[in-house]
N, C-alpha and C. Protein backbone atom coordinates (compact mmCIF):
# COMPACT_ATOMS: atom_id res chain seq x y z
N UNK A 1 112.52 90.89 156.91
CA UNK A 1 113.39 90.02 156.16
C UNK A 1 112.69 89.50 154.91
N UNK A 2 111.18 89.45 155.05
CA UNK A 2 110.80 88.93 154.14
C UNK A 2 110.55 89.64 152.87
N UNK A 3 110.64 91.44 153.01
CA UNK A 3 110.63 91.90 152.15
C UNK A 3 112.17 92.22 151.48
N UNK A 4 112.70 92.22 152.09
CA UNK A 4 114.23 92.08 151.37
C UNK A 4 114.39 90.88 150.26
N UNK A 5 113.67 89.91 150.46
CA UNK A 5 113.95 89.20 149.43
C UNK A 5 113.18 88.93 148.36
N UNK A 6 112.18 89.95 148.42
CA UNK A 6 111.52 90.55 146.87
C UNK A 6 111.92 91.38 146.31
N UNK A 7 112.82 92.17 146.46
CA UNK A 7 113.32 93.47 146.05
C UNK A 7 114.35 92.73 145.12
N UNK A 8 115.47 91.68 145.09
CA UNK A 8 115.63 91.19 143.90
C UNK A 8 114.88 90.67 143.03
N UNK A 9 114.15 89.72 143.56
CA UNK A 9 113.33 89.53 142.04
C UNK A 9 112.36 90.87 141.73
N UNK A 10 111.86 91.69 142.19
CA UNK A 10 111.41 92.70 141.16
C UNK A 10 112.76 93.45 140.81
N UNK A 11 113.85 93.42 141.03
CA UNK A 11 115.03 93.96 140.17
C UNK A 11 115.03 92.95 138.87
N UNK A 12 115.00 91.72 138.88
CA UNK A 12 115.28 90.82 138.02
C UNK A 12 114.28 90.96 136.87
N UNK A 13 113.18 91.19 137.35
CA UNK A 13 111.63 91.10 136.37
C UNK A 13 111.50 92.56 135.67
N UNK A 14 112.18 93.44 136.41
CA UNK A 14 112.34 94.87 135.13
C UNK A 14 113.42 94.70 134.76
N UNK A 15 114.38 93.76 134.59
CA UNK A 15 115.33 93.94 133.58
C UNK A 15 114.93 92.55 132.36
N UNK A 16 114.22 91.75 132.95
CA UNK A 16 114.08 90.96 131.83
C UNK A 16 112.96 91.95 131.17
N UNK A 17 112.02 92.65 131.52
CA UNK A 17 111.10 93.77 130.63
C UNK A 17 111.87 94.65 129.91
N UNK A 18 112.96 95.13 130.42
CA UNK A 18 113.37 95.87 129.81
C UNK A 18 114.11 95.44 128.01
N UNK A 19 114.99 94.04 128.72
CA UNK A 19 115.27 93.52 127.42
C UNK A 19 114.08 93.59 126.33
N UNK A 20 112.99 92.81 126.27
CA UNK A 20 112.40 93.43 125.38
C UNK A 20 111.61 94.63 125.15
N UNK A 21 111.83 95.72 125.79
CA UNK A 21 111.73 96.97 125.35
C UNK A 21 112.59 97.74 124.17
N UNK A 22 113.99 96.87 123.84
CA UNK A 22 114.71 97.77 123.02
C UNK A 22 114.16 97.08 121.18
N UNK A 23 114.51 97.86 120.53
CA UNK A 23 114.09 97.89 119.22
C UNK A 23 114.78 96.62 118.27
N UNK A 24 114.45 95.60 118.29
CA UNK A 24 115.06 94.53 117.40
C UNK A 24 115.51 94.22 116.20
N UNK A 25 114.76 95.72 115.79
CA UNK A 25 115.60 96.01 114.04
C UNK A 25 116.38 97.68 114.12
N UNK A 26 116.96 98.04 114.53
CA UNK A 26 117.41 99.12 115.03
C UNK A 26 117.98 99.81 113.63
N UNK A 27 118.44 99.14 112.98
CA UNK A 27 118.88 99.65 111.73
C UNK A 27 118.28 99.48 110.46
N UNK A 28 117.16 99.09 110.66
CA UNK A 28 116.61 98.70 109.04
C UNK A 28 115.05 99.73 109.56
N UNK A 29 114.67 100.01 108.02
CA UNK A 29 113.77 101.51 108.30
C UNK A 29 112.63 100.74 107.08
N UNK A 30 111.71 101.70 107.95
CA UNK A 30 110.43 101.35 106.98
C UNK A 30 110.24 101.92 106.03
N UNK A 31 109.76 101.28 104.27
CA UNK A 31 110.04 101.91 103.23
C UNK A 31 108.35 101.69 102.51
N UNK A 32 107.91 103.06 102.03
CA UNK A 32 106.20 103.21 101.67
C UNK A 32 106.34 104.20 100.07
N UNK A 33 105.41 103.66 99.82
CA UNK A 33 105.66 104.12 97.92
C UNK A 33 104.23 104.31 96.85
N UNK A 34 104.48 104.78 96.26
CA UNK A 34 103.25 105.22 95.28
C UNK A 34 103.97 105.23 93.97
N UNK A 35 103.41 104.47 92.80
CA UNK A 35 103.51 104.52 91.62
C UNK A 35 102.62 105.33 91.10
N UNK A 36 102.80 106.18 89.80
CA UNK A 36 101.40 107.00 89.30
C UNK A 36 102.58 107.00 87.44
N UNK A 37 101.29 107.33 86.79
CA UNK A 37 101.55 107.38 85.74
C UNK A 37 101.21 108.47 84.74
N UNK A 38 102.08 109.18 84.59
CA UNK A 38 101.63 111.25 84.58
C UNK A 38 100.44 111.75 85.43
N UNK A 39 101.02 111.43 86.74
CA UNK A 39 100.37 111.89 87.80
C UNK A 39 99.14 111.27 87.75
N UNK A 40 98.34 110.35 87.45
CA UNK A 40 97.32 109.12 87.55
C UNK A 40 97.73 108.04 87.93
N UNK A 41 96.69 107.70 88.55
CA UNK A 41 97.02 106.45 89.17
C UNK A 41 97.23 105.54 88.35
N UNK A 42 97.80 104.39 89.06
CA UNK A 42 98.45 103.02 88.32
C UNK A 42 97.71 101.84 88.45
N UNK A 43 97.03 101.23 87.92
CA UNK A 43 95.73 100.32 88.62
C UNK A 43 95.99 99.46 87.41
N UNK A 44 97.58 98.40 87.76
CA UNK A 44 97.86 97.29 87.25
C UNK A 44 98.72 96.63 88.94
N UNK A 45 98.65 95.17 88.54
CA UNK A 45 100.07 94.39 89.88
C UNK A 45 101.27 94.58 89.40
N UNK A 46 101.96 94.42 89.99
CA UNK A 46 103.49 94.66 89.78
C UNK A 46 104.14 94.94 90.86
N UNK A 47 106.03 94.85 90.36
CA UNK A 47 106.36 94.57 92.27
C UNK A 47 107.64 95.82 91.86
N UNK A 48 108.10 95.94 93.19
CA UNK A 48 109.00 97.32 92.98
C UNK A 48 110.17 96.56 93.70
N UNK A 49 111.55 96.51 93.65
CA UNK A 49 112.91 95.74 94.28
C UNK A 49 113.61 97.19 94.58
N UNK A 50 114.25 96.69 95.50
CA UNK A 50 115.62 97.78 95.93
C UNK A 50 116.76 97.08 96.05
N UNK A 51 117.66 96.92 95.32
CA UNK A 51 119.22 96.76 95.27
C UNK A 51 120.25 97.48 95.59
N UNK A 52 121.22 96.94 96.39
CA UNK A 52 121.82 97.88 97.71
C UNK A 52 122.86 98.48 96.36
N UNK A 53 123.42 99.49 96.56
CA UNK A 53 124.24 100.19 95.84
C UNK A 53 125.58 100.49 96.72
N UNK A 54 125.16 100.31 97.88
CA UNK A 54 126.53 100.94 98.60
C UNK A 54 126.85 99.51 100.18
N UNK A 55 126.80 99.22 99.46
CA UNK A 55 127.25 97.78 100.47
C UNK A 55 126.26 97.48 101.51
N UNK A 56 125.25 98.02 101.24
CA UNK A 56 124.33 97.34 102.31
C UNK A 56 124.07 95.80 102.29
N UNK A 57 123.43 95.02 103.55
CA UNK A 57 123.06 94.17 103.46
C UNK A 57 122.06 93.62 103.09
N UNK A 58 121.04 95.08 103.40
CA UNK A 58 119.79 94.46 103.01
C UNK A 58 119.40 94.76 101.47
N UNK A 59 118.23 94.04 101.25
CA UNK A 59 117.16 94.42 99.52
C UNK A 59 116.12 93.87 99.73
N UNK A 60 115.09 94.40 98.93
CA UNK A 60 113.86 94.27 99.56
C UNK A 60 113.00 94.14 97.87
N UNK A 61 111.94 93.22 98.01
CA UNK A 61 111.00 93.38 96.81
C UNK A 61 109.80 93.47 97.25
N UNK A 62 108.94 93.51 96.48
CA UNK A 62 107.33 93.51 97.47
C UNK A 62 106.60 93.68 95.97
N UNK A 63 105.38 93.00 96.24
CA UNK A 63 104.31 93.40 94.94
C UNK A 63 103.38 94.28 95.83
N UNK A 64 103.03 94.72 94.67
CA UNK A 64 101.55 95.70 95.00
C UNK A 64 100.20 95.23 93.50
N UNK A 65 99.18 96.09 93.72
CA UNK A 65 98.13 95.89 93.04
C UNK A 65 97.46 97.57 92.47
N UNK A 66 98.11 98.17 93.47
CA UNK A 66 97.45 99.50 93.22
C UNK A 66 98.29 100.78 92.96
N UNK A 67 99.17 100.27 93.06
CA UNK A 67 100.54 101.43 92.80
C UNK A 67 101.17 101.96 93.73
N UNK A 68 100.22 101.42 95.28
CA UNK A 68 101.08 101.60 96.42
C UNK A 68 101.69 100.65 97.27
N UNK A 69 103.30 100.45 97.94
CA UNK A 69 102.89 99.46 98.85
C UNK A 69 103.82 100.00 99.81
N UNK A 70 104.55 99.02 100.74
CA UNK A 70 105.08 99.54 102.17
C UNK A 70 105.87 98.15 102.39
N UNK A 71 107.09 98.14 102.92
CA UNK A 71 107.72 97.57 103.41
C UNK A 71 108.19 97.92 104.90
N UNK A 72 107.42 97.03 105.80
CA UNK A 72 107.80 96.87 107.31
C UNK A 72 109.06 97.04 107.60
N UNK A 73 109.36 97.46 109.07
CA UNK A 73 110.59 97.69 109.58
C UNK A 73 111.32 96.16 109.87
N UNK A 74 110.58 95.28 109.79
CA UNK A 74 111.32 94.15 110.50
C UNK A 74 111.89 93.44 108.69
N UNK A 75 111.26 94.10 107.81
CA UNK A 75 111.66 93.85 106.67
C UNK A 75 112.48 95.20 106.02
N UNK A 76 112.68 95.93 106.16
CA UNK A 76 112.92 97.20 106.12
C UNK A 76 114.55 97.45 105.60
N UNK A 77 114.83 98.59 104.84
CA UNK A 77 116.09 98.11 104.56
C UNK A 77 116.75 99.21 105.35
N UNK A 78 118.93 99.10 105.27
CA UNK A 78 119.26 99.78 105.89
C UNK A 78 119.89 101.02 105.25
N UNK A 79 119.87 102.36 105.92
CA UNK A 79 120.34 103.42 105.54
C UNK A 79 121.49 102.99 104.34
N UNK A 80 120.83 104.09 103.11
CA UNK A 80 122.40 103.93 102.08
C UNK A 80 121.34 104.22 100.90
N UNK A 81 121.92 104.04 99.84
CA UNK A 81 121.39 104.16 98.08
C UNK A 81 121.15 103.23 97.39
N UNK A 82 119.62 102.59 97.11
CA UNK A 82 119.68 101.26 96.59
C UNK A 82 118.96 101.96 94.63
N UNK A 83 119.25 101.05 93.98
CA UNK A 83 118.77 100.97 92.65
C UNK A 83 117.48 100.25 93.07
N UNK A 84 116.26 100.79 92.37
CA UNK A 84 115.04 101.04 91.95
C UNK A 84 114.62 100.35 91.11
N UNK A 85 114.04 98.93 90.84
CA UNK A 85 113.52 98.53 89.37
C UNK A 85 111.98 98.23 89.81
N UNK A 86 110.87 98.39 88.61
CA UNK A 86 109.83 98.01 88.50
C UNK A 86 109.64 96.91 87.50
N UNK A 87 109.00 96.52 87.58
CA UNK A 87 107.35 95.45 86.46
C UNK A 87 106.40 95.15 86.80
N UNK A 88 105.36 95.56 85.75
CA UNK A 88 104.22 95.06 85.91
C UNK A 88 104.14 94.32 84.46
N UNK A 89 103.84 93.52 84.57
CA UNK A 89 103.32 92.51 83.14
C UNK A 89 101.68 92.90 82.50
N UNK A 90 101.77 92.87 81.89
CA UNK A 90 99.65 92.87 81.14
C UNK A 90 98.91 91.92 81.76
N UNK A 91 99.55 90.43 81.92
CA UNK A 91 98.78 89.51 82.13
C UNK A 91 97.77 89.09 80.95
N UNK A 92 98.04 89.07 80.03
CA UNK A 92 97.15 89.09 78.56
C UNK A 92 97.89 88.65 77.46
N UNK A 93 99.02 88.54 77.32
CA UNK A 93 99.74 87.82 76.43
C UNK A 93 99.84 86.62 76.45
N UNK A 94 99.29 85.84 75.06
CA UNK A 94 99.15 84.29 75.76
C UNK A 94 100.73 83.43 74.80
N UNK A 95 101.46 82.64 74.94
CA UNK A 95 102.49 82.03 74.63
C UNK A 95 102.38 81.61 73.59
N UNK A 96 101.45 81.21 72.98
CA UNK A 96 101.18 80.41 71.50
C UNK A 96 99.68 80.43 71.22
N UNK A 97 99.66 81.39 70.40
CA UNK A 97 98.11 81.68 69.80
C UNK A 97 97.51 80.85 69.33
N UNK A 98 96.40 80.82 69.51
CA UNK A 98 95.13 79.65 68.94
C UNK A 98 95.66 79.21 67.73
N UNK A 99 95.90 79.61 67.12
CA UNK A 99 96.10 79.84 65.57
C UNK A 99 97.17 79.26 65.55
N UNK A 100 98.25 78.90 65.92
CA UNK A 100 99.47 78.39 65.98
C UNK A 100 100.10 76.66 66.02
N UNK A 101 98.25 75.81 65.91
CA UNK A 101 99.02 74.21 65.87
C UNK A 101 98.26 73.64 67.20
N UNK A 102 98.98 74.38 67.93
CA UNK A 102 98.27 73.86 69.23
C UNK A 102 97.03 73.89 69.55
N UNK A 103 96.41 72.66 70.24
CA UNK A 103 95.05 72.98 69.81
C UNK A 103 94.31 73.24 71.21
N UNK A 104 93.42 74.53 70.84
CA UNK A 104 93.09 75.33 71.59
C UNK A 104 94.17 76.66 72.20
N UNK A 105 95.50 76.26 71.52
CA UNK A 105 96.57 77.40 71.74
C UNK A 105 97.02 76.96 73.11
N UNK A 106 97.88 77.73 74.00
CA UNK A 106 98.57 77.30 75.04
C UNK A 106 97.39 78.46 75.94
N UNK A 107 97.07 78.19 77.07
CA UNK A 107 96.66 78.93 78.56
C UNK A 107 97.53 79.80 79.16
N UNK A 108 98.56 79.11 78.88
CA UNK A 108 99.99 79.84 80.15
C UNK A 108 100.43 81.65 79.11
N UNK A 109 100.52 82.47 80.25
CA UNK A 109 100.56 83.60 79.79
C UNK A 109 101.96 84.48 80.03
N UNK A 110 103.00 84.89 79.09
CA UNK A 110 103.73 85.37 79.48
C UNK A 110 103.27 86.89 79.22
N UNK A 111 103.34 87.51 80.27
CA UNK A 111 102.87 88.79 79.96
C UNK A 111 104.33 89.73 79.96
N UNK A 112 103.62 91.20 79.13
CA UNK A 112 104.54 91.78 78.28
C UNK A 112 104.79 93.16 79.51
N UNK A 113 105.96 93.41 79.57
CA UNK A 113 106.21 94.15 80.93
C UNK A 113 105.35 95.49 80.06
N UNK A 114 104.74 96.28 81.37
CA UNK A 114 103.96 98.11 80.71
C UNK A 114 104.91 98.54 81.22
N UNK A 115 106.27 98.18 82.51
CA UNK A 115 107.29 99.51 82.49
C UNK A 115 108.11 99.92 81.54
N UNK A 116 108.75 100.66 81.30
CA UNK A 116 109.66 101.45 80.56
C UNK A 116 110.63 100.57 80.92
N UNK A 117 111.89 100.56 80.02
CA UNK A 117 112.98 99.95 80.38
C UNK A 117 113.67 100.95 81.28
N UNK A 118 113.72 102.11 81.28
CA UNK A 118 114.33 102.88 82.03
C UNK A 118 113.97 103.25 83.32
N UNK A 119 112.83 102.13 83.87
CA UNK A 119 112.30 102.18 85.42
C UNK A 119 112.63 100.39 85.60
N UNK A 120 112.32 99.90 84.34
CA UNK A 120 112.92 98.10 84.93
C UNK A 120 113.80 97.73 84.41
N UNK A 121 114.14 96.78 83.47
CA UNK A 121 115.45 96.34 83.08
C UNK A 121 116.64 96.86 83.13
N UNK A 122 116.14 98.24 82.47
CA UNK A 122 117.50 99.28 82.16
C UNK A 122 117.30 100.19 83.41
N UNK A 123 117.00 99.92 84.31
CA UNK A 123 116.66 101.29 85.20
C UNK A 123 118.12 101.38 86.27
N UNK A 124 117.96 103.21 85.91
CA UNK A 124 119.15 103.61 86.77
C UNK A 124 118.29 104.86 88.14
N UNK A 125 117.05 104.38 88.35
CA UNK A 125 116.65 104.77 89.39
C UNK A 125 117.00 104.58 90.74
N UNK A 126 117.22 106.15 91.22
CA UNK A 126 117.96 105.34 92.58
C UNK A 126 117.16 105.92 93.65
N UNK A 127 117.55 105.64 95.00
CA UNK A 127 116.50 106.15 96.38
C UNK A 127 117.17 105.89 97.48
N UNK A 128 117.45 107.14 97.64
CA UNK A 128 118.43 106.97 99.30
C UNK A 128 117.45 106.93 100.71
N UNK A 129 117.91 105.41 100.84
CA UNK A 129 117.46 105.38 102.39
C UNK A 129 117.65 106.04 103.36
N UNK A 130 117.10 106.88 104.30
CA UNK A 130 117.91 107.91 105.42
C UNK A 130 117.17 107.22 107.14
N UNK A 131 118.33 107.12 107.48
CA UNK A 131 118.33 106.87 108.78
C UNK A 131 116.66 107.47 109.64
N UNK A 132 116.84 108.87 109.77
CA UNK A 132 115.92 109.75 110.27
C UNK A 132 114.64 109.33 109.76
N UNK A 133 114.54 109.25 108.47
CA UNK A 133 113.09 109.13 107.77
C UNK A 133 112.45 109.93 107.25
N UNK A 134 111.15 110.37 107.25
CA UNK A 134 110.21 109.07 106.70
C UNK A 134 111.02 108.73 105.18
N UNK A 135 110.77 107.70 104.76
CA UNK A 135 111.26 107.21 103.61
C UNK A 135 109.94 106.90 102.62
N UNK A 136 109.97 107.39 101.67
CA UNK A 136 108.56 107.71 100.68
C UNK A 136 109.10 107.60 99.43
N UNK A 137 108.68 106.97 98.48
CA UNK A 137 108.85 106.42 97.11
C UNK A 137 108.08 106.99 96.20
N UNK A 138 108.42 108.19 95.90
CA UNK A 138 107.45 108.10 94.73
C UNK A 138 107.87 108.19 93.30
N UNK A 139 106.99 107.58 92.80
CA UNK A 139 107.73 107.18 91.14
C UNK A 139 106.34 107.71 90.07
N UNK A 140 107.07 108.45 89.35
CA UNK A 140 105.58 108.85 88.31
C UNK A 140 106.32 109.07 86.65
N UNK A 141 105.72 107.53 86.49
CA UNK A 141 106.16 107.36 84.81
C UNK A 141 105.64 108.13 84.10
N UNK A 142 106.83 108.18 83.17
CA UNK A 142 105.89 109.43 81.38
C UNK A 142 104.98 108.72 80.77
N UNK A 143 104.89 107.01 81.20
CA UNK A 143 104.07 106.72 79.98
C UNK A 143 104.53 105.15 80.53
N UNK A 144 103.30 104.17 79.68
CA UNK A 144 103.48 103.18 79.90
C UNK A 144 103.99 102.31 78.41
N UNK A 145 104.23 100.71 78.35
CA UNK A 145 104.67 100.43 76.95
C UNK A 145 103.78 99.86 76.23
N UNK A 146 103.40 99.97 75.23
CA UNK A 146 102.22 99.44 74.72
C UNK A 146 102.50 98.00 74.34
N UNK A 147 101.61 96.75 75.13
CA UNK A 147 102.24 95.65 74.78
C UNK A 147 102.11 94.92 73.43
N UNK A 148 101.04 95.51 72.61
CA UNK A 148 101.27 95.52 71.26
C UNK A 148 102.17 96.08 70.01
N UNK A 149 102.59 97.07 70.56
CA UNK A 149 103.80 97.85 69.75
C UNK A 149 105.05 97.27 70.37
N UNK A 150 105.30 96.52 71.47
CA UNK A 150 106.46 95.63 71.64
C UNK A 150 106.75 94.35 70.67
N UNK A 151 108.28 94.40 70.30
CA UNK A 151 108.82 93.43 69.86
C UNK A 151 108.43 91.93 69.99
N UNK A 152 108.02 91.24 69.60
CA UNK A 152 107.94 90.02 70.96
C UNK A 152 109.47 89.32 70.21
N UNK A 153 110.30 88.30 71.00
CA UNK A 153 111.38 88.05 70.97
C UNK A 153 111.89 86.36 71.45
């Protein structure tokens, strides 16, 4: 008799195991990426976004430092076609030059984006998420913008 009434609770204790055995993001997928720049590496910071294109819920941004990064599954977005934007800034543009009144010039730095408009602002880059996987990013600019030959505005 006395073993009859362990046989429910070890029924009870593999089903509470089991609950957490199942997958808690079941629909959102892990997303991993490499920036390069005519096939060289990219060795500025900057962050890469995905914007859902087809009604997804999710979007995802993330910085990197090296031209690669990865977005976790529990962050992960879901199957579909999101738009693609980059920036990386110089970090070297300073707001009001020495020379300008202010004395000692301003510290604070707005830096001048090196992507192309046609990978950030203007970008019509896109990247279909797939269920199955692996999901791999790779992006390899013609060229970067020279933040001296930019407008400033």
């Amino acid at each position: 008799m006395h073993n009859l009434r362990r046989v429910p609770s070890l029924g009870l204790l593999f089903g509470f195991v089991c609950l957490g055995c199942s997958d808690p993001y079941p629909d959102r997928f892990e997303i991993a990426g490499k920036i390069t720049v005519k096939g060289e590496a990219f060795n500025h910071a900057g962050s890469v976004s995905f914007e859902p294109l087809d009604g997804q819920t999710t979007r995802a941004g993330i910085s990197f430092t090296d031209g690669t990064f990865a977005i976790p599954k529990d962050q992960g977005l879901k199957a579909g076609n999101y738009l693609v934007r980059l920036t990386a800034g110089d970090g070297k543009t300073p707001t009001v030059p020495p020379e300008a009144g202010a004395p000692g010039g301003s510290t604070n730095i707005v830096s001048v984006d090196l992507i192309p408009e046609e990978y950030g602002s203007r970008s019509k880059q896109q990247f279909a998420v797939k269920a199955g996987g692996p999901n791999r990013v790779e992006i390899d600019l013609p060229y970067l913008v020279d933040p001296k030959a930019r407008k400033k505005r």
